[in-house]
C-alpha atoms as a PDB file:
ATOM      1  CA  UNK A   1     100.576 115.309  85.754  1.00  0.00           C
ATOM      2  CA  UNK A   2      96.687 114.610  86.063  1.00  0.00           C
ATOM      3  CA  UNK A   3      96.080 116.877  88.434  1.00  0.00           C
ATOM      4  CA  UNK A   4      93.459 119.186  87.398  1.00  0.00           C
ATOM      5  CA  UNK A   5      92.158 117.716  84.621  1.00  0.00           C
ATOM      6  CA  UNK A   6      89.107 114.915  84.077  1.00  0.00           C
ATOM      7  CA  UNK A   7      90.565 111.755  84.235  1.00  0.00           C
ATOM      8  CA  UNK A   8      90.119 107.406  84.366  1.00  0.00           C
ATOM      9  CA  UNK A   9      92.581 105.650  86.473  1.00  0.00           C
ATOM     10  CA  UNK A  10      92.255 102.012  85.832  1.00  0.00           C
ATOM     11  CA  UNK A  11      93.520  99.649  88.091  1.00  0.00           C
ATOM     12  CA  UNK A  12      94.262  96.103  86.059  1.00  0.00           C
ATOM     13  CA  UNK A  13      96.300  92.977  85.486  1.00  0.00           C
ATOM     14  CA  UNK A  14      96.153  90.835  82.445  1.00  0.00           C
ATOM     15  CA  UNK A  15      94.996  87.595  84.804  1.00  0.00           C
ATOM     16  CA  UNK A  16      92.206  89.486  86.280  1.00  0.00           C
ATOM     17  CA  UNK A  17      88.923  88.714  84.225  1.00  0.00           C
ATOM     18  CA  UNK A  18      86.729  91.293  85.232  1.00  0.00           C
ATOM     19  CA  UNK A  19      89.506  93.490  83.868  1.00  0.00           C
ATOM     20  CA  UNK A  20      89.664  91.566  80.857  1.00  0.00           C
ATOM     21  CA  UNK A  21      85.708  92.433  80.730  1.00  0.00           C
ATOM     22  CA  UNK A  22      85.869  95.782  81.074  1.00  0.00           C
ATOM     23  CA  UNK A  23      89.124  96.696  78.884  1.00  0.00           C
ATOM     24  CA  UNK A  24      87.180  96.838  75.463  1.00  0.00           C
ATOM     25  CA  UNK A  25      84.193  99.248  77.513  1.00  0.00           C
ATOM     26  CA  UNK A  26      87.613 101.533  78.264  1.00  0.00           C
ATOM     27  CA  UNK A  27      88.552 101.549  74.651  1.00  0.00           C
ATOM     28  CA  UNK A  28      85.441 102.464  73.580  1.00  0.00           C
ATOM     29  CA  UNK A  29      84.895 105.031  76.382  1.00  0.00           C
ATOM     30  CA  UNK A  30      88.654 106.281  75.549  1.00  0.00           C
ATOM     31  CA  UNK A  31      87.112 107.067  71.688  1.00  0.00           C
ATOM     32  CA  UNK A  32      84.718 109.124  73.239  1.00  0.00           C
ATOM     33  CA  UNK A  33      85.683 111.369  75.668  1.00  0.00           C
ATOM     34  CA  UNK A  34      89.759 111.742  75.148  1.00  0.00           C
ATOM     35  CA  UNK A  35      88.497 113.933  72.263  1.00  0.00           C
ATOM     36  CA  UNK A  36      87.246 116.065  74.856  1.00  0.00           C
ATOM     37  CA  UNK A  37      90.441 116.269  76.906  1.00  0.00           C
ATOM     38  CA  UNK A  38      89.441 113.607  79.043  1.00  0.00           C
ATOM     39  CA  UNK A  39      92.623 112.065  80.314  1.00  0.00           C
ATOM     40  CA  UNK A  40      93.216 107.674  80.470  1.00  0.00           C
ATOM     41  CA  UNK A  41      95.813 105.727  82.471  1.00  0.00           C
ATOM     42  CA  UNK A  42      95.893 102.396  83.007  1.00  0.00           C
ATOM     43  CA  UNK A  43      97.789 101.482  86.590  1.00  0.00           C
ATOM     44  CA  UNK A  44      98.755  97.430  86.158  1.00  0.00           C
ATOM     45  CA  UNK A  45      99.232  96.132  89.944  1.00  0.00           C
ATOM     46  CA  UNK A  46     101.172  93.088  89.045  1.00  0.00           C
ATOM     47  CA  UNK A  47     102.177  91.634  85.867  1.00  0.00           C
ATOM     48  CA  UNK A  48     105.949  91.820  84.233  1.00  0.00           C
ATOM     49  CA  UNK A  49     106.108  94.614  81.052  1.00  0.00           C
ATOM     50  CA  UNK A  50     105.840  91.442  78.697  1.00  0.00           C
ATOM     51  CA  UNK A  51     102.504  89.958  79.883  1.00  0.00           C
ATOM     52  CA  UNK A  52     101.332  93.663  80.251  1.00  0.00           C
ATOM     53  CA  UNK A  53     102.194  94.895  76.473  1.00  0.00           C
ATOM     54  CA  UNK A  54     100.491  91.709  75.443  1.00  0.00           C
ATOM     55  CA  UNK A  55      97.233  92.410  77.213  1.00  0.00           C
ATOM     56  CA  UNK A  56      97.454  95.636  75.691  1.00  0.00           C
ATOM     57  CA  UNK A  57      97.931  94.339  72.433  1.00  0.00           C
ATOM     58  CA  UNK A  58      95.278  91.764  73.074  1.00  0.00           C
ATOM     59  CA  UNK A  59      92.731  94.487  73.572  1.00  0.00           C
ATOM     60  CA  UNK A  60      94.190  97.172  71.839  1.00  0.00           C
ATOM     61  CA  UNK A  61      94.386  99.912  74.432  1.00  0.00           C
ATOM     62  CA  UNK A  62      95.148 102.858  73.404  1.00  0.00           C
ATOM     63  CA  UNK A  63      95.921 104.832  76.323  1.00  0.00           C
ATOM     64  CA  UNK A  64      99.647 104.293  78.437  1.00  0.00           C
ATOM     65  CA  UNK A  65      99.614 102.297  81.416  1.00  0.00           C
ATOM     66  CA  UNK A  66     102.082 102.418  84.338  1.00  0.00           C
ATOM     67  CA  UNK A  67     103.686  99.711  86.097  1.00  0.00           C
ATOM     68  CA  UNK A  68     102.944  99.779  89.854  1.00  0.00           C
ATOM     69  CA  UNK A  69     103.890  96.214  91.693  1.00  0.00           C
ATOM     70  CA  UNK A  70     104.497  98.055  94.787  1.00  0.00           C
ATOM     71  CA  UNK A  71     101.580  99.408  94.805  1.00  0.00           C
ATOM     72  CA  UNK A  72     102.585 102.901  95.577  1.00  0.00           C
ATOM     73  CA  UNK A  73     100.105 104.383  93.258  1.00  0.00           C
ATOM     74  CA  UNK A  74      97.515 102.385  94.468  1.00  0.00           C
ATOM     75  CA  UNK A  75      98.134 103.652  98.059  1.00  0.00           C
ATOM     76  CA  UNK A  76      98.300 107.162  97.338  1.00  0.00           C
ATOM     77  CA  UNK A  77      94.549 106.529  96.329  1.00  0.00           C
ATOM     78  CA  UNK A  78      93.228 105.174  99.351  1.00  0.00           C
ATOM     79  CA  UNK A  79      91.456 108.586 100.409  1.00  0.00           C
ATOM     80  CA  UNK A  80      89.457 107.924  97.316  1.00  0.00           C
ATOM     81  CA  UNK A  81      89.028 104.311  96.556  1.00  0.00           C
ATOM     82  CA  UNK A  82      89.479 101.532  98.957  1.00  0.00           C
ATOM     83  CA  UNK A  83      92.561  99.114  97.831  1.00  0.00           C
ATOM     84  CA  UNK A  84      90.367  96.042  97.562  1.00  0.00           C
ATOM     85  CA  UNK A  85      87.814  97.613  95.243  1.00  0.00           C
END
């Protein structure tokens, strides 16, 4: 349902502290561009849907996340970002 329009995939899990870093930079950049129809989605690689809503919570994210254990989303984006990164 992205396809097509601007978008910020963000690849997290609530153990992860450079994605504890970052998540109040994605608020803030969430505040300024989804005004402009730019489209958020946070991907969360490993945690249950209890440790992920509290993250969320935690850091007040706006923006839905997906659960993706399996890492099936994070495949499909291997022509664009390498898995490790």
């Amino acid at each position: 349902s992205l396809r097509g329009t601007p978008a910020l995939l963000n690849f997290w899990y609530a153990a992860c502290a450079p994605c504890r870093v970052e998540a109040p930079h994605l608020v803030s950049l969430h505040e300024q561009f989804a005004p402009q129809g730019v489209r958020f989605l946070g991907v969360n690689v490993r945690d249950t849907v209890t440790t992920a809503q509290a993250f969320e919570r935690t850091f007040e994210i706006p923006y839905p996340s997906i659960e993706d254990a399996r890492g099936e989303v994070l495949l499909n984006m291997t022509d664009y970002v390498p898995p490790q990164a």
